[in-house]
Every structure is written in structure tokens, then in C-alpha cells.
N, C-alpha and C. Protein backbone atom coordinates (compact mmCIF):
# COMPACT_ATOMS: atom_id res chain seq x y z
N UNK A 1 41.17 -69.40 52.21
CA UNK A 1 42.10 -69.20 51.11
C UNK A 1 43.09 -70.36 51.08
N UNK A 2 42.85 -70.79 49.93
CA UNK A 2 44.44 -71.93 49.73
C UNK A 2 46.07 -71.46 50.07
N UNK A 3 46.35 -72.38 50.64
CA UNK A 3 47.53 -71.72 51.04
C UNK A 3 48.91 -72.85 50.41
N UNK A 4 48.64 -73.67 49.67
CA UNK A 4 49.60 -74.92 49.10
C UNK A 4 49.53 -75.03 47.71
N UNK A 5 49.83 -75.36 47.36
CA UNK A 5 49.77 -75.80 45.33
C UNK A 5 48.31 -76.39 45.27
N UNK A 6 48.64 -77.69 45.85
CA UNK A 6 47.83 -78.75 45.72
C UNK A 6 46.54 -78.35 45.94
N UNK A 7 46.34 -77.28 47.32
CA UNK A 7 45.32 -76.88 47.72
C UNK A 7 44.37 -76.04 47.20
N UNK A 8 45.16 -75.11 46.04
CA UNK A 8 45.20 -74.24 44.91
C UNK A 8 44.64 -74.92 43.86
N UNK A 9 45.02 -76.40 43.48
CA UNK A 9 44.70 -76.65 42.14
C UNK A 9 42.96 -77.43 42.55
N UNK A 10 42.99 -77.83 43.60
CA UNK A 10 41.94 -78.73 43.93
C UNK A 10 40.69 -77.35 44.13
N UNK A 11 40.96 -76.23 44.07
CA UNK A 11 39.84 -75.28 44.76
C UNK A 11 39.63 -74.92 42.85
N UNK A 12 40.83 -74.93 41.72
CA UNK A 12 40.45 -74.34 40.40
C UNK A 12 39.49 -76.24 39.93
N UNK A 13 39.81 -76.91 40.44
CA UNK A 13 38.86 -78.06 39.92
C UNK A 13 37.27 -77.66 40.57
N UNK A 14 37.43 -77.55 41.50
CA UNK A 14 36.27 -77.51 42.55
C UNK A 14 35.57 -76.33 41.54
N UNK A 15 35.69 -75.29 41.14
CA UNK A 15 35.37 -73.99 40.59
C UNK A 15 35.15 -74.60 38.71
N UNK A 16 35.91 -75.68 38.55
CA UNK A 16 35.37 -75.90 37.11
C UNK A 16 34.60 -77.17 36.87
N UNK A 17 34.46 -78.15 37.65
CA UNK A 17 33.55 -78.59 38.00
C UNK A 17 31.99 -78.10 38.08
N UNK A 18 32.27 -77.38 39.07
CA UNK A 18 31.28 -76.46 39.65
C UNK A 18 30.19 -75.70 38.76
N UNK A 19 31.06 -75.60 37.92
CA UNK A 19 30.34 -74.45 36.43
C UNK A 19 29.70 -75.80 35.37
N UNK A 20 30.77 -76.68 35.80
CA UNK A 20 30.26 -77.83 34.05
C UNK A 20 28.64 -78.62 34.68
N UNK A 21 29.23 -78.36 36.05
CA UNK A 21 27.81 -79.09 37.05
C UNK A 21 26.51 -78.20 36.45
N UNK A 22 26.78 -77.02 36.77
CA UNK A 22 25.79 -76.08 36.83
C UNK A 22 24.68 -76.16 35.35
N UNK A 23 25.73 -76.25 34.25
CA UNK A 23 25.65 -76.32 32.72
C UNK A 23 24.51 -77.74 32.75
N UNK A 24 25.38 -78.64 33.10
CA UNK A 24 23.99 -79.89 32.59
C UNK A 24 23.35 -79.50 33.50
N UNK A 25 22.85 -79.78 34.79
CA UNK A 25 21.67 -79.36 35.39
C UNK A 25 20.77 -78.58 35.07
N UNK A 26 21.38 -77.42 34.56
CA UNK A 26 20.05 -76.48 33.77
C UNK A 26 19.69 -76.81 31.98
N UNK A 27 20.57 -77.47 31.94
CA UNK A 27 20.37 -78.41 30.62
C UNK A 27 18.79 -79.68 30.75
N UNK A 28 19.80 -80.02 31.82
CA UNK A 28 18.07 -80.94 32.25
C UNK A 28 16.76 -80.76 32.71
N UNK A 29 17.17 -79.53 33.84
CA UNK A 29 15.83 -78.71 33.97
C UNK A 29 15.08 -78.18 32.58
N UNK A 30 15.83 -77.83 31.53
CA UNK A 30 15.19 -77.48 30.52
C UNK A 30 14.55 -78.06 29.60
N UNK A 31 14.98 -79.29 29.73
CA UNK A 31 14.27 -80.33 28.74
C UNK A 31 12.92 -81.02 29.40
N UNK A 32 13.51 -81.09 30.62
CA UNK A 32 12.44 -81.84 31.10
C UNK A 32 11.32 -80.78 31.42
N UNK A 33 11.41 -79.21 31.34
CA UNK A 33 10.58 -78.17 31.86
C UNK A 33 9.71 -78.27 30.36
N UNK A 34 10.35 -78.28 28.84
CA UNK A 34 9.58 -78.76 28.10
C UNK A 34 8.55 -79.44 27.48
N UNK A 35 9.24 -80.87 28.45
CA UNK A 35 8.67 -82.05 28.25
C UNK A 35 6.75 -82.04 29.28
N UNK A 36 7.00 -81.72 30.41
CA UNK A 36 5.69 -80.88 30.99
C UNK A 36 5.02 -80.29 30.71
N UNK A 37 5.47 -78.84 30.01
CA UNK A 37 4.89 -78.53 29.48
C UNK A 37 3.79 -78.53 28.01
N UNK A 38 4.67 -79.57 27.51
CA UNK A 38 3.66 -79.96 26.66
C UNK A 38 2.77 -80.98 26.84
N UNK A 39 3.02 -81.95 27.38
CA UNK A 39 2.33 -82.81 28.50
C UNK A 39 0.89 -82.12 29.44
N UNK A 40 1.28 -80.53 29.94
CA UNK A 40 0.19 -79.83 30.37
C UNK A 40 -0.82 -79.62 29.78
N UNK A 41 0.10 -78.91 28.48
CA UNK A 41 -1.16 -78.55 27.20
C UNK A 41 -1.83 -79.64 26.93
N UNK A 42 -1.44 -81.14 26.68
CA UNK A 42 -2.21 -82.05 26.26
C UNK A 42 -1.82 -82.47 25.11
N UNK A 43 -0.67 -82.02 24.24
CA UNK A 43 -0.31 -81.84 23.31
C UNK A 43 0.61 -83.29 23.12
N UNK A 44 0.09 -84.30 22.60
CA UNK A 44 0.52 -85.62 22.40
C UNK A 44 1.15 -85.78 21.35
N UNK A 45 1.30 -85.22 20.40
CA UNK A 45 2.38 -85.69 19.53
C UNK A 45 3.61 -84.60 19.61
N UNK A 46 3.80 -83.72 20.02
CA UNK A 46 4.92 -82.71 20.87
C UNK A 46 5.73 -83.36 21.67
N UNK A 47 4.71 -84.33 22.74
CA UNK A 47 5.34 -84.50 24.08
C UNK A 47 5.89 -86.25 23.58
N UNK A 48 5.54 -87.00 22.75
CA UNK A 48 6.07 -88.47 21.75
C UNK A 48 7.61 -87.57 21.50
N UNK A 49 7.24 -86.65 20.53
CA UNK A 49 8.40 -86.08 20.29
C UNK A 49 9.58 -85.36 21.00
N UNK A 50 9.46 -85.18 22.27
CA UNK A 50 10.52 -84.71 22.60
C UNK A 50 11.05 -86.03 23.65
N UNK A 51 9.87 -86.37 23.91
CA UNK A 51 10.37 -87.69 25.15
C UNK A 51 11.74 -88.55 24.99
N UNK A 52 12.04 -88.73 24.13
CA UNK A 52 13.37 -89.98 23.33
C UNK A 52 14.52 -89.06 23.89
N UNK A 53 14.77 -87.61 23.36
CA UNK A 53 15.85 -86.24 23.84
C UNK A 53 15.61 -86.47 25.06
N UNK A 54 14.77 -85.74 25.89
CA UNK A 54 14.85 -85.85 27.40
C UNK A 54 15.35 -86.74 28.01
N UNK A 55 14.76 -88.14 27.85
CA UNK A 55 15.32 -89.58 28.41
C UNK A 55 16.61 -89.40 28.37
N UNK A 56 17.10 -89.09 26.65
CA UNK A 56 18.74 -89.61 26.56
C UNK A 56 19.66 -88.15 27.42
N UNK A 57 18.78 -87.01 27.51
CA UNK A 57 19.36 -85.98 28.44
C UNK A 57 19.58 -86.56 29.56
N UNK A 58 18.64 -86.98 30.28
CA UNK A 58 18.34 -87.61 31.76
C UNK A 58 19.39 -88.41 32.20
N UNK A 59 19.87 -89.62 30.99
CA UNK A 59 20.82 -90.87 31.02
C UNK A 59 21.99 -89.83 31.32
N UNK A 60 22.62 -89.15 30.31
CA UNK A 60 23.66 -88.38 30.17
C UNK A 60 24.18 -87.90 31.24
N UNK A 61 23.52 -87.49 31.94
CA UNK A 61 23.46 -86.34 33.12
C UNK A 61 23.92 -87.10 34.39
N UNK A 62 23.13 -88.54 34.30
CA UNK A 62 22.96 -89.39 35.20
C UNK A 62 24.62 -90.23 35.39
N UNK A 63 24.81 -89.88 34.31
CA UNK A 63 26.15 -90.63 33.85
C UNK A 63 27.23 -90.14 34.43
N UNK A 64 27.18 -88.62 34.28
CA UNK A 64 28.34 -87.78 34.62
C UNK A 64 28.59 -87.36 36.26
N UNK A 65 27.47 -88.24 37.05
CA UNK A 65 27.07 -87.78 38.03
C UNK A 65 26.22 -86.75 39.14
N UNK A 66 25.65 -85.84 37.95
CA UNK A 66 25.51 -84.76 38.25
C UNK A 66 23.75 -84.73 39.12
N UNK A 67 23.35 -86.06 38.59
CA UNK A 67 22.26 -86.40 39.54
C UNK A 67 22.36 -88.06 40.31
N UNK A 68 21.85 -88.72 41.38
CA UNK A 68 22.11 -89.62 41.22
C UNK A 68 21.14 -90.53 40.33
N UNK A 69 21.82 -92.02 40.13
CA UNK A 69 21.23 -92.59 38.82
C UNK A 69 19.29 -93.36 39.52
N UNK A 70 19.45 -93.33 40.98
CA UNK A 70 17.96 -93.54 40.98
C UNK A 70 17.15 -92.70 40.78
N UNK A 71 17.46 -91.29 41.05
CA UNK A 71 16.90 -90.23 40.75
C UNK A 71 16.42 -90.25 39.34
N UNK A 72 17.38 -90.28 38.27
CA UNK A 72 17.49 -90.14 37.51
C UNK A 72 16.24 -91.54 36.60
N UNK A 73 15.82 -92.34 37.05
CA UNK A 73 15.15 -93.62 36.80
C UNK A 73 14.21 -93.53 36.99
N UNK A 74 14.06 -92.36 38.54
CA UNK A 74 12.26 -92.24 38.71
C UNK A 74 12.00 -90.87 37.68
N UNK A 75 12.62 -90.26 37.50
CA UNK A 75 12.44 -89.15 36.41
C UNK A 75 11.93 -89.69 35.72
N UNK A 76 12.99 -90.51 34.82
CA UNK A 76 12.37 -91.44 33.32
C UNK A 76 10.76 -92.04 33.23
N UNK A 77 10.82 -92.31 34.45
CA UNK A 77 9.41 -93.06 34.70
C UNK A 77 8.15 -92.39 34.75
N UNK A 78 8.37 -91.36 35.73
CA UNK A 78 7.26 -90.31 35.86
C UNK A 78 6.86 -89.77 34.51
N UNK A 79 7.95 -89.52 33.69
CA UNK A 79 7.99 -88.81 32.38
C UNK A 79 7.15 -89.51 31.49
N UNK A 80 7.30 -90.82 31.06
CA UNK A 80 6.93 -91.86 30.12
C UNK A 80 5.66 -92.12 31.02
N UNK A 81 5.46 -92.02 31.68
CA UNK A 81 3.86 -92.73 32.20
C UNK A 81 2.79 -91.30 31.98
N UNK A 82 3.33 -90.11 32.20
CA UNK A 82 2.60 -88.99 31.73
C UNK A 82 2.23 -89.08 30.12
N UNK A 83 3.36 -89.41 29.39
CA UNK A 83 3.59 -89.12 28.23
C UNK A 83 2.65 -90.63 27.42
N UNK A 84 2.64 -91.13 28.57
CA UNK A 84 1.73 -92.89 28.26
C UNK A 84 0.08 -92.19 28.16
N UNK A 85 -0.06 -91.98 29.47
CA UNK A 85 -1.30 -91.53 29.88
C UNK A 85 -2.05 -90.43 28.30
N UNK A 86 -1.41 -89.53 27.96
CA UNK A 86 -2.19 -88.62 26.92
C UNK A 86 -2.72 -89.24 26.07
């Protein structure tokens, strides 16, 4: 338990942080859970089409910290070489 101001305000950052973290991450899991999936099906003009969103999700995300940015580069890559391949 916080027991100072300071210590107080840094635990309500930590807690809203925490939530905005949570928000893009499943933001990105979702796009990119998309982007697979149509990629699975085989479905090549679906997966053209969503690829450009995902990427600029991926950047976004990457930006705010919420993944790191190499992470975030081999994503892009894996993505577009699937999305190459169909």
C-alpha cells in the first residue's frame, strides 16, 4: 500500500497505464489474428487488404512502446512475406 502522495500518484499512473497498455495490445493481437487468418484461408485479396491497417497498427503500437520496436519489425516481416507468398 502507498503510503506518500508521490507514492500514491505513481501507483494511479502505474494502474492507467496499465489499462491503455492492455487496450493496444489486444488491439494488435486483433488485427494481426485477422490478418492470419485470412492468410490461412488462402484468401489473397482479404489478406492485400487488410495488410497496410495491420502494419500501420504494428508501427503505432511500436511507437507507444507497448512492444519493443524489433519485435515489432519481425512482425511486419513475417506478415508481408506470408501475405507475399499467396
Amino acid at each position: 500500500m502507498a503510503n506518500t502522495k508521490s507514492a500514491e500518484k505513481r501507483n494511479r499512473q502505474s494502474v492507467e497505464r496499465n489499462t491503455r497498455n492492455r487496450a493496444n495490445r489486444s488491439r494488435l493481437k486483433t488485427a494481426v489474428k485477422k490478418l492470419r487468418t485470412a492468410v490461412a484461408s488462402g484468401d489473397a485479396a482479404l489478406a492485400k487488404e487488410l495488410l497496410p491497417g495491420t502494419l500501420s497498427v504494428i508501427d503505432k503500437i511500436a511507437q507507444k512502446g507497448v512492444i519493443h520496436d524489433n519485435a515489432a519489425a519481425r512482425t511486419k516481416s513475417r506478415l508481408a512475406s506470408q501475405v507475399a507468398a499467396l
